[in-house]
N, C-alpha and C. Protein backbone atom coordinates (compact mmCIF):
# COMPACT_ATOMS: atom_id res chain seq x y z
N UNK A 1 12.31 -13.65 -10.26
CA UNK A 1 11.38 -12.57 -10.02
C UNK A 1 12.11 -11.23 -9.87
N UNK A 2 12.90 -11.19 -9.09
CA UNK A 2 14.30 -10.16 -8.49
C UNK A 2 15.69 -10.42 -9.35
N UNK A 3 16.03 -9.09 -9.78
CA UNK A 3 17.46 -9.24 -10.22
C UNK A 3 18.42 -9.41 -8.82
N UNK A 4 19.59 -9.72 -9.53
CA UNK A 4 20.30 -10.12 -8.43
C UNK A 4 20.74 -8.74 -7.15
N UNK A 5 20.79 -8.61 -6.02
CA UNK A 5 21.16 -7.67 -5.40
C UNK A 5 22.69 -7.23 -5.66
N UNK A 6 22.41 -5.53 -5.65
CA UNK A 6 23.84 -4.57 -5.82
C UNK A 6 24.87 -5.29 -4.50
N UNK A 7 25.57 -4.62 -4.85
CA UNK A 7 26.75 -4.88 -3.82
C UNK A 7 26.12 -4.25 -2.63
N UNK A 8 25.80 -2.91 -2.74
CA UNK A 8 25.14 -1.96 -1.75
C UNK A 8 24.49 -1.47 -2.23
N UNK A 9 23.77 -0.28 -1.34
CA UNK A 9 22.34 0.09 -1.28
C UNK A 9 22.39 1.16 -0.62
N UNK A 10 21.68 2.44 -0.51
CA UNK A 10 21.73 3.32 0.46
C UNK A 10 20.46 4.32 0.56
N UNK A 11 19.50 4.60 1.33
CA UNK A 11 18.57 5.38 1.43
C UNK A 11 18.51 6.69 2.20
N UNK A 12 17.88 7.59 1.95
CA UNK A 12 17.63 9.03 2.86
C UNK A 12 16.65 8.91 3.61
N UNK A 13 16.64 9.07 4.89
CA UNK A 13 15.49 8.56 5.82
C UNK A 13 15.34 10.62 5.91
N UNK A 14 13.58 10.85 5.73
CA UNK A 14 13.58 12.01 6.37
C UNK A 14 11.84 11.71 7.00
N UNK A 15 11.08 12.93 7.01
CA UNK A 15 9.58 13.48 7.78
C UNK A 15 9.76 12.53 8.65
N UNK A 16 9.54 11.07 9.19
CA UNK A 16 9.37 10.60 10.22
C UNK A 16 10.55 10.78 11.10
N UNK A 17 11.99 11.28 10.68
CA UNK A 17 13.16 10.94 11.36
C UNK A 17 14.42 11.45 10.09
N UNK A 18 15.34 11.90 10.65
CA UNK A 18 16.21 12.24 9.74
C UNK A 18 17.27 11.58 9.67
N UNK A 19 17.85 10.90 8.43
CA UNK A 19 19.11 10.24 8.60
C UNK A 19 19.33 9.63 7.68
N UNK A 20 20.18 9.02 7.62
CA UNK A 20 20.65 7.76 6.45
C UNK A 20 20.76 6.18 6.57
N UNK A 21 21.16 5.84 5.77
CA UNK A 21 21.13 3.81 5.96
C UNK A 21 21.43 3.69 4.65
N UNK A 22 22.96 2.69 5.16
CA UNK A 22 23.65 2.03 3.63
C UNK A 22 23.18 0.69 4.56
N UNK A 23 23.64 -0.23 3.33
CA UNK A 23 23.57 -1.72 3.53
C UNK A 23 24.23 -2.30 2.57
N UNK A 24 25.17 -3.47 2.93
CA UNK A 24 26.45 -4.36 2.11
C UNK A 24 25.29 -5.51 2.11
N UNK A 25 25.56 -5.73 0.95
CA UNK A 25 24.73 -7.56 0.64
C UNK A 25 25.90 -8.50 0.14
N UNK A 26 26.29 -9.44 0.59
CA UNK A 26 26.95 -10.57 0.00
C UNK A 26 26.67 -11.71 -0.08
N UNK A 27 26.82 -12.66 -0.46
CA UNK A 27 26.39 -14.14 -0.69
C UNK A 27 27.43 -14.79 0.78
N UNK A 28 26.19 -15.44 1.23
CA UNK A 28 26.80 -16.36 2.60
C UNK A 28 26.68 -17.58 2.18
N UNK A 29 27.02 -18.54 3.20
CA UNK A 29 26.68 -19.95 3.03
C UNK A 29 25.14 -20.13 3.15
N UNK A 30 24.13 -20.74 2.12
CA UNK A 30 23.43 -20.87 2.14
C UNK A 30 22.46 -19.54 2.27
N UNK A 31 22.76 -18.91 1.29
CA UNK A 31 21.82 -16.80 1.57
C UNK A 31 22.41 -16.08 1.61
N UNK A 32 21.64 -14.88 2.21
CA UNK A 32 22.38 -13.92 1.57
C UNK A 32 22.78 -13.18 3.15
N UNK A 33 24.33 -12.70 3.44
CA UNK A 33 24.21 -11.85 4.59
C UNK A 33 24.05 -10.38 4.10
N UNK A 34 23.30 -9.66 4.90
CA UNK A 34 23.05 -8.02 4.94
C UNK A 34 23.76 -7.54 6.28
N UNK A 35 24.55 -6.51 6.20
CA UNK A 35 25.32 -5.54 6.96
C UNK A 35 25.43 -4.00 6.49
N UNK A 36 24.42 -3.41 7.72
CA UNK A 36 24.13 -2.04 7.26
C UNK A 36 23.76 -1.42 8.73
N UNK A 37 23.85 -0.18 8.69
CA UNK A 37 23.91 1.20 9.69
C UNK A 37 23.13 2.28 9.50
N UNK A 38 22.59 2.66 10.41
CA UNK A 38 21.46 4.01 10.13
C UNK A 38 21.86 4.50 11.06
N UNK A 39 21.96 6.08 10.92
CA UNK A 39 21.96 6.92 11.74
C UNK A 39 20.96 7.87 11.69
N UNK A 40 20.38 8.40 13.03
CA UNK A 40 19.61 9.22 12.77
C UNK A 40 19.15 10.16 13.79
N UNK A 41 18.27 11.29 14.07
CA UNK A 41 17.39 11.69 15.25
C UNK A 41 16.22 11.96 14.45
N UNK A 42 15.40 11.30 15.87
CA UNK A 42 13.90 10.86 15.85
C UNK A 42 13.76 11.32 16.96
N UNK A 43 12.66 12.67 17.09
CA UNK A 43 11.87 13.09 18.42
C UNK A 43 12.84 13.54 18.79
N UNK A 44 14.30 14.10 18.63
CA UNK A 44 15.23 14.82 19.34
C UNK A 44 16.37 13.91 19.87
N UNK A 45 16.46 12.87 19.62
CA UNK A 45 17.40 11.87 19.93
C UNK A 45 17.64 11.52 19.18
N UNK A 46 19.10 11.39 19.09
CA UNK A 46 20.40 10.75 18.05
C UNK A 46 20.90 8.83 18.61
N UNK A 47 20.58 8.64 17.30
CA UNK A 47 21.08 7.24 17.57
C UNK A 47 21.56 6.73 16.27
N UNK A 48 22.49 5.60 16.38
CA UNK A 48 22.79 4.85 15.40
C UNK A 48 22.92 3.07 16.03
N UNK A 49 22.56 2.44 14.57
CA UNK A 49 22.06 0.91 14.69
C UNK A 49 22.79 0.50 13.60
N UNK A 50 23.56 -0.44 13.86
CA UNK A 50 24.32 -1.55 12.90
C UNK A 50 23.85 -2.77 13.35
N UNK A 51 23.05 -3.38 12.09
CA UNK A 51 22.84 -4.59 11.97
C UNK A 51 23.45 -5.80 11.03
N UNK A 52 23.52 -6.67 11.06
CA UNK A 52 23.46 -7.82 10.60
C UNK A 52 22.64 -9.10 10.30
N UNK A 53 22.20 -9.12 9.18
CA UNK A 53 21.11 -9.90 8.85
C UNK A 53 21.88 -11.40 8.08
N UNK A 54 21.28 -12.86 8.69
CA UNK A 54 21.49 -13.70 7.95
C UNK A 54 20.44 -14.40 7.03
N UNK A 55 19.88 -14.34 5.48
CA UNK A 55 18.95 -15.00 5.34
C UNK A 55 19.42 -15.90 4.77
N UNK A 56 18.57 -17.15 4.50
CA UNK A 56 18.68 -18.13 3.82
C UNK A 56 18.02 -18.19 2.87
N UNK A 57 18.33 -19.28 1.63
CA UNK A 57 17.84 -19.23 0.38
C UNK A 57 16.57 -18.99 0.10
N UNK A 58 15.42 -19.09 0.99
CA UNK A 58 14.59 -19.30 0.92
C UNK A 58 13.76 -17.59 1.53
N UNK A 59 14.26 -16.79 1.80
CA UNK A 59 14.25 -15.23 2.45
C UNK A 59 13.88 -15.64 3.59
N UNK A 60 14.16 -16.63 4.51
CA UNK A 60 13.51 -16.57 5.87
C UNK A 60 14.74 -15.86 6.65
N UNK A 61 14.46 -15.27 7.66
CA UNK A 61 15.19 -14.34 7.97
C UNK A 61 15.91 -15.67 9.22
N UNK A 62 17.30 -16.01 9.19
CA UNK A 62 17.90 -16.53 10.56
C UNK A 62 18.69 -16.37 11.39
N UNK A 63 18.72 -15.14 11.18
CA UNK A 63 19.69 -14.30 12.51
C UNK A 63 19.74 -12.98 12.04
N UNK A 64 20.01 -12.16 13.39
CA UNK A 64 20.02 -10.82 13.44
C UNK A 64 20.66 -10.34 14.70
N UNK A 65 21.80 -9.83 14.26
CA UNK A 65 22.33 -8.97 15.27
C UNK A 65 22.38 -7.62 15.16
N UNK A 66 22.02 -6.69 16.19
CA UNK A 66 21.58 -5.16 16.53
C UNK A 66 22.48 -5.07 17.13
N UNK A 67 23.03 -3.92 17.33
CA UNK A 67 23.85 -3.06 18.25
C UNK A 67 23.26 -1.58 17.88
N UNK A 68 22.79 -0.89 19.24
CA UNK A 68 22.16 0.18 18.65
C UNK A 68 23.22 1.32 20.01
N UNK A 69 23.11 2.28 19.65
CA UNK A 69 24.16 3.53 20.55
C UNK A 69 23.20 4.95 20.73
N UNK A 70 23.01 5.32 21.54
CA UNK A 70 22.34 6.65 21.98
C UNK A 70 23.17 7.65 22.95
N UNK A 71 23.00 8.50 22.96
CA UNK A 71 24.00 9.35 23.75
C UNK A 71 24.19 8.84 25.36
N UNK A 72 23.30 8.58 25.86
CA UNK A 72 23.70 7.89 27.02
C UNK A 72 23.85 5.92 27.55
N UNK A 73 23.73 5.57 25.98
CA UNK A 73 24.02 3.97 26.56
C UNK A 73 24.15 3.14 25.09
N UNK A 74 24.64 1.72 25.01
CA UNK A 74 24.62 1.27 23.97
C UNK A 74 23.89 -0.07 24.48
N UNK A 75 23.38 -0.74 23.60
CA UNK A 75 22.44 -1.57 23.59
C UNK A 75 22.78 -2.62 22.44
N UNK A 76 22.69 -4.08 22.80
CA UNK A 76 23.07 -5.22 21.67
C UNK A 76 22.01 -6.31 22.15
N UNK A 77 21.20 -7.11 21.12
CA UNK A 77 20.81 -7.93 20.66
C UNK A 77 20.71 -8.91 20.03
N UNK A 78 20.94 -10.15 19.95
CA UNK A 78 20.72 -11.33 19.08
C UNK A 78 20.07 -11.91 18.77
N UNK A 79 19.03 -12.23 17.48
CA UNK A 79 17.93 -12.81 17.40
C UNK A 79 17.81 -14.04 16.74
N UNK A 80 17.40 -14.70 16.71
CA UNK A 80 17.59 -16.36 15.69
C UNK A 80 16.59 -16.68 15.58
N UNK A 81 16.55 -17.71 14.33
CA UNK A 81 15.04 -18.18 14.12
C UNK A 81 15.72 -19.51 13.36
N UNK A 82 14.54 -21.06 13.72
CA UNK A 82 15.10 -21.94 13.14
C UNK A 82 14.34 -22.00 12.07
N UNK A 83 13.86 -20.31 11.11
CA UNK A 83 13.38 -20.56 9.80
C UNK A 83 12.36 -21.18 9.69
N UNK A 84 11.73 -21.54 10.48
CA UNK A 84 10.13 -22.58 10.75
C UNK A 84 9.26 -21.37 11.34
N UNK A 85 9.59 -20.03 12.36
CA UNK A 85 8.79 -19.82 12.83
C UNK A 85 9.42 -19.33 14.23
N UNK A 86 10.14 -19.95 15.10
CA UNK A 86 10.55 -20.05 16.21
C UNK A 86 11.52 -19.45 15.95
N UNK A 87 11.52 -18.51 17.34
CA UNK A 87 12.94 -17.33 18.00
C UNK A 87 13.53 -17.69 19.30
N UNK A 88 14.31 -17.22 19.31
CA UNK A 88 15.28 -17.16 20.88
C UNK A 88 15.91 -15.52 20.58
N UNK A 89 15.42 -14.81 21.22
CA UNK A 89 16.36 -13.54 21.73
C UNK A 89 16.80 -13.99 22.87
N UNK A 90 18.24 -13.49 22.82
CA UNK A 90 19.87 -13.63 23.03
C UNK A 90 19.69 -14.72 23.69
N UNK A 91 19.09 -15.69 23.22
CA UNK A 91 19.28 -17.42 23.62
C UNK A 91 18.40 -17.71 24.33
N UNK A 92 17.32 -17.50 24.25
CA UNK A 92 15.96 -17.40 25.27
C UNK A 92 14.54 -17.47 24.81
N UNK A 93 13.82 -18.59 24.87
CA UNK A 93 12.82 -18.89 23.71
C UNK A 93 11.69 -18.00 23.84
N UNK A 94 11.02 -17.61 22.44
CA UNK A 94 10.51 -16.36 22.64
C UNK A 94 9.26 -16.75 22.14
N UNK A 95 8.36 -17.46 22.69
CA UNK A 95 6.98 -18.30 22.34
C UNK A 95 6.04 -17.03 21.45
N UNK A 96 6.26 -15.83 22.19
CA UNK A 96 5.44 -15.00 21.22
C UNK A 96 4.92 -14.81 20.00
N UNK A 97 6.43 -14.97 19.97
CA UNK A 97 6.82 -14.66 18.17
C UNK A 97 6.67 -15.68 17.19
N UNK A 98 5.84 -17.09 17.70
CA UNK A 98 6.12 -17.88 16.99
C UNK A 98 4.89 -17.38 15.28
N UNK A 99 5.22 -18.12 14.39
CA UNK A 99 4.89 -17.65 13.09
C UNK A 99 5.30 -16.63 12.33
N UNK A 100 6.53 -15.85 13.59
CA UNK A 100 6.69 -15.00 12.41
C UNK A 100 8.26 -15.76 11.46
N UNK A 101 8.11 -14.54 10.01
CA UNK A 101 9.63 -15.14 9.59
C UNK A 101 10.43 -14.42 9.08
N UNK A 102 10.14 -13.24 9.22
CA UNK A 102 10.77 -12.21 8.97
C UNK A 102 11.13 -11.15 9.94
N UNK A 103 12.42 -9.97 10.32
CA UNK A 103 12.76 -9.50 10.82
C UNK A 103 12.02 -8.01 10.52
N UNK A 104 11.21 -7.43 11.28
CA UNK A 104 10.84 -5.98 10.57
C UNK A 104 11.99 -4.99 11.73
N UNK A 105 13.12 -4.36 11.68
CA UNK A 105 13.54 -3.41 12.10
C UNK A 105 13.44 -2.03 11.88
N UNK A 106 12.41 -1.30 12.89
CA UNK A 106 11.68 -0.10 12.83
C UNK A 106 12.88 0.90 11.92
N UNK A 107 14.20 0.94 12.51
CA UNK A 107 15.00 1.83 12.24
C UNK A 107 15.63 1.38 10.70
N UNK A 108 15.30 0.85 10.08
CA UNK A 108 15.80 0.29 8.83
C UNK A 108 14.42 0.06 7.74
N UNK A 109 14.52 0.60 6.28
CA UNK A 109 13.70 -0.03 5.59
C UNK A 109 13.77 -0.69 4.75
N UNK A 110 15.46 -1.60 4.21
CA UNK A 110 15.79 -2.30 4.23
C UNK A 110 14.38 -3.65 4.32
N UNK A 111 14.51 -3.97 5.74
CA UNK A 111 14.08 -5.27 5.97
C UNK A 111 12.52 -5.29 5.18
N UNK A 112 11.90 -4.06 5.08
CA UNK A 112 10.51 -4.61 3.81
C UNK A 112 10.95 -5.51 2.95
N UNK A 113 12.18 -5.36 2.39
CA UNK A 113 12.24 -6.53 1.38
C UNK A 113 12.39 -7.60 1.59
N UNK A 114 12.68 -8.35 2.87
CA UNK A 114 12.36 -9.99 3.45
C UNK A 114 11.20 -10.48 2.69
N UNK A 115 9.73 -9.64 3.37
CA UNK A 115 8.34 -10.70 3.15
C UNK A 115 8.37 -10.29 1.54
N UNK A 116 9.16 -9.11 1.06
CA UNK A 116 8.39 -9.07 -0.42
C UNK A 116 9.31 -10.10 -1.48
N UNK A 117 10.74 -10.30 -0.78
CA UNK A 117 11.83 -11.50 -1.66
C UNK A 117 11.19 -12.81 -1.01
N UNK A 118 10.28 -12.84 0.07
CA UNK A 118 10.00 -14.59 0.16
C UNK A 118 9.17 -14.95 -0.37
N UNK A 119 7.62 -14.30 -0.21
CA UNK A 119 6.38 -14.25 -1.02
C UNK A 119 6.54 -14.28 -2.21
N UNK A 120 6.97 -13.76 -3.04
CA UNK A 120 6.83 -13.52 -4.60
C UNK A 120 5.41 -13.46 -4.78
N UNK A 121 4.62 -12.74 -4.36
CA UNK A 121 3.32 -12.12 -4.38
C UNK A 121 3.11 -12.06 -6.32
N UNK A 122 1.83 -12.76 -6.79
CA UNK A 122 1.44 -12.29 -7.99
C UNK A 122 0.75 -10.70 -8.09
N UNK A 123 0.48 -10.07 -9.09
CA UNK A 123 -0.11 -9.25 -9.21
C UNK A 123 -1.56 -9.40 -8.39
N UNK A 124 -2.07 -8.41 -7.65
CA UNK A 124 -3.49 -8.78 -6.77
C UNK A 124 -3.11 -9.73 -5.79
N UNK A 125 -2.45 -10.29 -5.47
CA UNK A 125 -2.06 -11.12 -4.61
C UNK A 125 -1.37 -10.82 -2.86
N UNK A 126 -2.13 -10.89 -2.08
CA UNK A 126 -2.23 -10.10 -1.15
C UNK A 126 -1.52 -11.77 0.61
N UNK A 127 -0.60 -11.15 1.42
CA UNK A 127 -0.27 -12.39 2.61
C UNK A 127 -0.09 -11.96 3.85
N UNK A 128 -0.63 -12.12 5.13
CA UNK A 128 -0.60 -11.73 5.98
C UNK A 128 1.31 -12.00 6.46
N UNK A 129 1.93 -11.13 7.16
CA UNK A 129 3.44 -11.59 7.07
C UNK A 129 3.40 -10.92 8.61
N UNK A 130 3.63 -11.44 9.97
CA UNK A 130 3.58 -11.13 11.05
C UNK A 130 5.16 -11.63 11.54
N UNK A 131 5.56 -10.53 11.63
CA UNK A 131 6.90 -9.97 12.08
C UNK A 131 7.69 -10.08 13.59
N UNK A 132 8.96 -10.32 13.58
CA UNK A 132 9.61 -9.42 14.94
C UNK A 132 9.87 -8.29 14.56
N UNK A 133 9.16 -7.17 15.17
CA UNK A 133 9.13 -6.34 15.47
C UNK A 133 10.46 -5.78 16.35
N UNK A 134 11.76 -4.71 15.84
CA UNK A 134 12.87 -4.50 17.19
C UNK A 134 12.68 -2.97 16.63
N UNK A 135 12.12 -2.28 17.47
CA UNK A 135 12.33 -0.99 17.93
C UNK A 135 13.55 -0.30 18.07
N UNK A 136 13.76 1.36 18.02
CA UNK A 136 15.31 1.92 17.83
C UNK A 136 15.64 1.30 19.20
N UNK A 137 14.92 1.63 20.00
CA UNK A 137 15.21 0.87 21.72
C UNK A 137 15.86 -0.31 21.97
N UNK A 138 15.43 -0.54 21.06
CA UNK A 138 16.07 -2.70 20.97
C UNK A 138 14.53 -3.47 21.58
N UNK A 139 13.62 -2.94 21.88
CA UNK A 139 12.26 -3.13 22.44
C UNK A 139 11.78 -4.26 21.53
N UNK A 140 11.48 -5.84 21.89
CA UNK A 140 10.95 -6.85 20.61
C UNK A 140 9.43 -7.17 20.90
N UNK A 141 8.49 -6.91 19.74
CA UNK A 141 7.23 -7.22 20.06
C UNK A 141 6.61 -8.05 18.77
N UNK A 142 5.91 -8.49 18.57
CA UNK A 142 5.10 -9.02 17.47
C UNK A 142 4.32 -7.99 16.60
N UNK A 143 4.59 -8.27 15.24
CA UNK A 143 3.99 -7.12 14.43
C UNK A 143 3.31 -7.75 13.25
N UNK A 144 1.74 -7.42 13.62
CA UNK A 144 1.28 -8.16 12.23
C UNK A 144 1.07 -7.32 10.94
N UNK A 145 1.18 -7.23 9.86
CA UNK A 145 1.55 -6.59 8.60
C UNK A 145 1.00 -7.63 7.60
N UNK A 146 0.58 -6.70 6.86
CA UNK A 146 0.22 -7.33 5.05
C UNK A 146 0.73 -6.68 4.12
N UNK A 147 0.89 -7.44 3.13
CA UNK A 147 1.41 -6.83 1.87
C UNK A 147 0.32 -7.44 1.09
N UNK A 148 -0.16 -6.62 -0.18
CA UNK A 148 -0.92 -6.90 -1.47
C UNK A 148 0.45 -6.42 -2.31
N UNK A 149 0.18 -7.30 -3.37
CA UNK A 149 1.10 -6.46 -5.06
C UNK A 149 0.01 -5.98 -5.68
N UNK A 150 0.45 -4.29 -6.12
CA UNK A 150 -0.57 -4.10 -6.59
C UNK A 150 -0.03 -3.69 -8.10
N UNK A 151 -0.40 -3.40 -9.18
CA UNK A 151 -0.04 -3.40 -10.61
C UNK A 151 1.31 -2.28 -10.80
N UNK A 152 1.99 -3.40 -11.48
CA UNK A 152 3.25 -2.33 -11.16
C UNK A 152 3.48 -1.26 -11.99
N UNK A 153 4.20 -0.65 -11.69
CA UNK A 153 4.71 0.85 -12.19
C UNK A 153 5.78 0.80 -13.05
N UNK A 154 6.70 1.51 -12.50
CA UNK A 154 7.98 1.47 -12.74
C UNK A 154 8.75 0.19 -12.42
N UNK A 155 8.34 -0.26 -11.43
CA UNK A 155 8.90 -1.72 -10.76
C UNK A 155 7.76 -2.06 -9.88
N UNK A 156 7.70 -2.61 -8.94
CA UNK A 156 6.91 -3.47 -8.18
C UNK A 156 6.10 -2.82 -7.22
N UNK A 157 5.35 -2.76 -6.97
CA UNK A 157 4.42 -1.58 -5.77
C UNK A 157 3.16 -2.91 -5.18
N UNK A 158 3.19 -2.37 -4.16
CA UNK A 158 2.81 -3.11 -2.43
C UNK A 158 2.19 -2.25 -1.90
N UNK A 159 0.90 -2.56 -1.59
CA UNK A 159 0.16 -2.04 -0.49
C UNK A 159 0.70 -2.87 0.71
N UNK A 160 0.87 -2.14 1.67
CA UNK A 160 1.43 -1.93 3.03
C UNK A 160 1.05 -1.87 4.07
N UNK A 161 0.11 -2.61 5.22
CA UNK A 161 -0.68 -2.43 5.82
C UNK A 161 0.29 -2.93 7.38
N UNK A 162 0.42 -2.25 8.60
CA UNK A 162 0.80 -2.54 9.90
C UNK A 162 -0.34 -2.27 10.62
N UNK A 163 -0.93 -3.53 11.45
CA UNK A 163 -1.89 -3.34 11.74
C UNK A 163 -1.41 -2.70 13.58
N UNK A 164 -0.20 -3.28 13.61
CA UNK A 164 -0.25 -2.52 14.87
C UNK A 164 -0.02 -1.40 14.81
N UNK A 165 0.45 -0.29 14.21
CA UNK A 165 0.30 1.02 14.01
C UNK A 165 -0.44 1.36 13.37
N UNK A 166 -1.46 0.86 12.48
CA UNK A 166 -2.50 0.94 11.71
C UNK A 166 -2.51 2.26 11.06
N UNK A 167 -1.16 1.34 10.04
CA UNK A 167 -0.22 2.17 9.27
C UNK A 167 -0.60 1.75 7.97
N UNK A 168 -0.50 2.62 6.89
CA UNK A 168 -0.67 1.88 5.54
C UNK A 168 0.12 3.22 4.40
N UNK A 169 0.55 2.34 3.54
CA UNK A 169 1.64 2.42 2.48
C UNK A 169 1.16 2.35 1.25
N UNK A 170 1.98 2.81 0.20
CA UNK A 170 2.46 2.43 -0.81
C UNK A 170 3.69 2.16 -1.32
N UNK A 171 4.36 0.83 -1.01
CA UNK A 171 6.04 0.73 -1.62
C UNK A 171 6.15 0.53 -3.01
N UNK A 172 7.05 1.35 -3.11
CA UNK A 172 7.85 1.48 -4.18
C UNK A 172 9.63 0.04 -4.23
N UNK A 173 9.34 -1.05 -5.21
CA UNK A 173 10.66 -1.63 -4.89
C UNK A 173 11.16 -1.34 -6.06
N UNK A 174 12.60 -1.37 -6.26
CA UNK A 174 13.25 -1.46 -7.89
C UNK A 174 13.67 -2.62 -8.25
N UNK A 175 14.14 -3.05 -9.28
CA UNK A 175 14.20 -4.64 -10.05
C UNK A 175 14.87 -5.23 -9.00
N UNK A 176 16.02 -5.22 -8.35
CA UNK A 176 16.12 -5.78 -7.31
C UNK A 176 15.43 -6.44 -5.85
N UNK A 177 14.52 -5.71 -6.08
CA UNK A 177 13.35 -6.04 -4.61
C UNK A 177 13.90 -5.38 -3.30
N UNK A 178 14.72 -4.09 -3.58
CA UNK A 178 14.48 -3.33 -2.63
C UNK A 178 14.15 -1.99 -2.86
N UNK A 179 13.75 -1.25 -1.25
CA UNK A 179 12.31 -0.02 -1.54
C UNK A 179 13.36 1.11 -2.06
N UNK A 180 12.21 1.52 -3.58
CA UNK A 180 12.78 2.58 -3.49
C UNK A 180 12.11 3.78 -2.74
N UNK A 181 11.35 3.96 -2.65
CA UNK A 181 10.43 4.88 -1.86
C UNK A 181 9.59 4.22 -1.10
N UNK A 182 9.28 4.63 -0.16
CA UNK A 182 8.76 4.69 1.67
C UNK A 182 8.23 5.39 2.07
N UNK A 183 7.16 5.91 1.61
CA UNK A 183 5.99 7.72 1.66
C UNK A 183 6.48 7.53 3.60
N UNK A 184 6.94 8.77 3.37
CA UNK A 184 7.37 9.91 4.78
C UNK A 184 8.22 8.92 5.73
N UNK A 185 8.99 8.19 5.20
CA UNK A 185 10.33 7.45 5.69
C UNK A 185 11.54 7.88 5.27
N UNK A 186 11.33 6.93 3.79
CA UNK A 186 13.10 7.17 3.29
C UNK A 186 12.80 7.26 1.59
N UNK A 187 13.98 7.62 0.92
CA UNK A 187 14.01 7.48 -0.28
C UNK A 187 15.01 6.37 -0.93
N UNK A 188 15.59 5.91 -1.87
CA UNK A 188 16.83 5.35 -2.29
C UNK A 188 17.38 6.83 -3.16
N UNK A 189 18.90 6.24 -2.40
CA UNK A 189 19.71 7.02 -2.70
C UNK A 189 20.78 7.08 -3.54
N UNK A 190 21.07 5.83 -3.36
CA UNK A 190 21.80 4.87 -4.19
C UNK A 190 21.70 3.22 -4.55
């Protein structure tokens, strides 16, 4: 469905927040690891977040480590999932979250491409994809979200729906299955 992922990746985050975000993709045991950094200020505060994403063959997202830095403190996180559904942040079972399987990290847009590389959504083809949710804060909540495919363009386009911000989109992905555009987020940059 997806060509194979670049080595890297890099987007311009601006209107909601100003900043940047590269991301390294390599082949792990069993998936793919992602390692990438955003920096930015949002609302007048400067922060930067390096993550680490482990997925498995299958795009379920099974680990995630955050380290996020703000002028007065730094903040780290570990998240796991046994790929079924079930989390433990930093080793601590997190009943909430159960069903979700994907990682949505507010400060990255990057992670849209989890539910859109696991789904393989047909044209018109629309899946509820309810998320961990990790805030620039490191803050973890449940986030329910849909994606539709809607007739593609240039490459692949997704209606975008967060129902907890009761937010809605149009993504832009390129043959790879990641975003190129993010109306009033980010752009690709490279």
């Amino acid at each position: 469905m997806f060509a194979p992922l670049p080595p890297s990746a890099a987007w311009r985050h601006h209107d909601a927040r100003t900043g940047f975000e590269v991301a390294y993709f390599r082949d792990g045991e069993r998936g793919v690891v992602v390692e990438g950094c955003v920096t930015a200020i949002e609302d007048e505060l400067t922060w930067a977040i390096d993550y680490r994403l482990r997925i498995d063959d299958s795009w379920h997202t099974r680990s995630a480590q955050i380290t996020a830095r703000y002028p007065d403190a730094r903040r780290a996180l570990t998240v796991q999932s046994d790929g079924l559904g079930r989390w433990q942040l930093d080793g601590v079972p997190a009943p909430e979250l159960d069903g979700c399987l994907d990682v949505d990290l507010a400060a990255s847009v990057f992670t849209n491409a989890l539910p859109v590389h696991r789904l393989a959504l047909a044209i018109g083809d629309g899946a509820d994809t309810p998320a961990v949710y990790i805030a620039p804060d490191l803050a973890v909540t449940r986030l329910d979200q849909h994606y539709r495919r809607l007739a593609d363009g240039t490459a692949q386009r997704y209606d975008y729906r967060s129902r907890g911000f009761d937010f809605r989109a149009t993504l832009d992905f390129d043959a790879s299955g990641l975003i190129a555009g993010y109306p009033g987020l980010a752009t690709r940059a490279a």
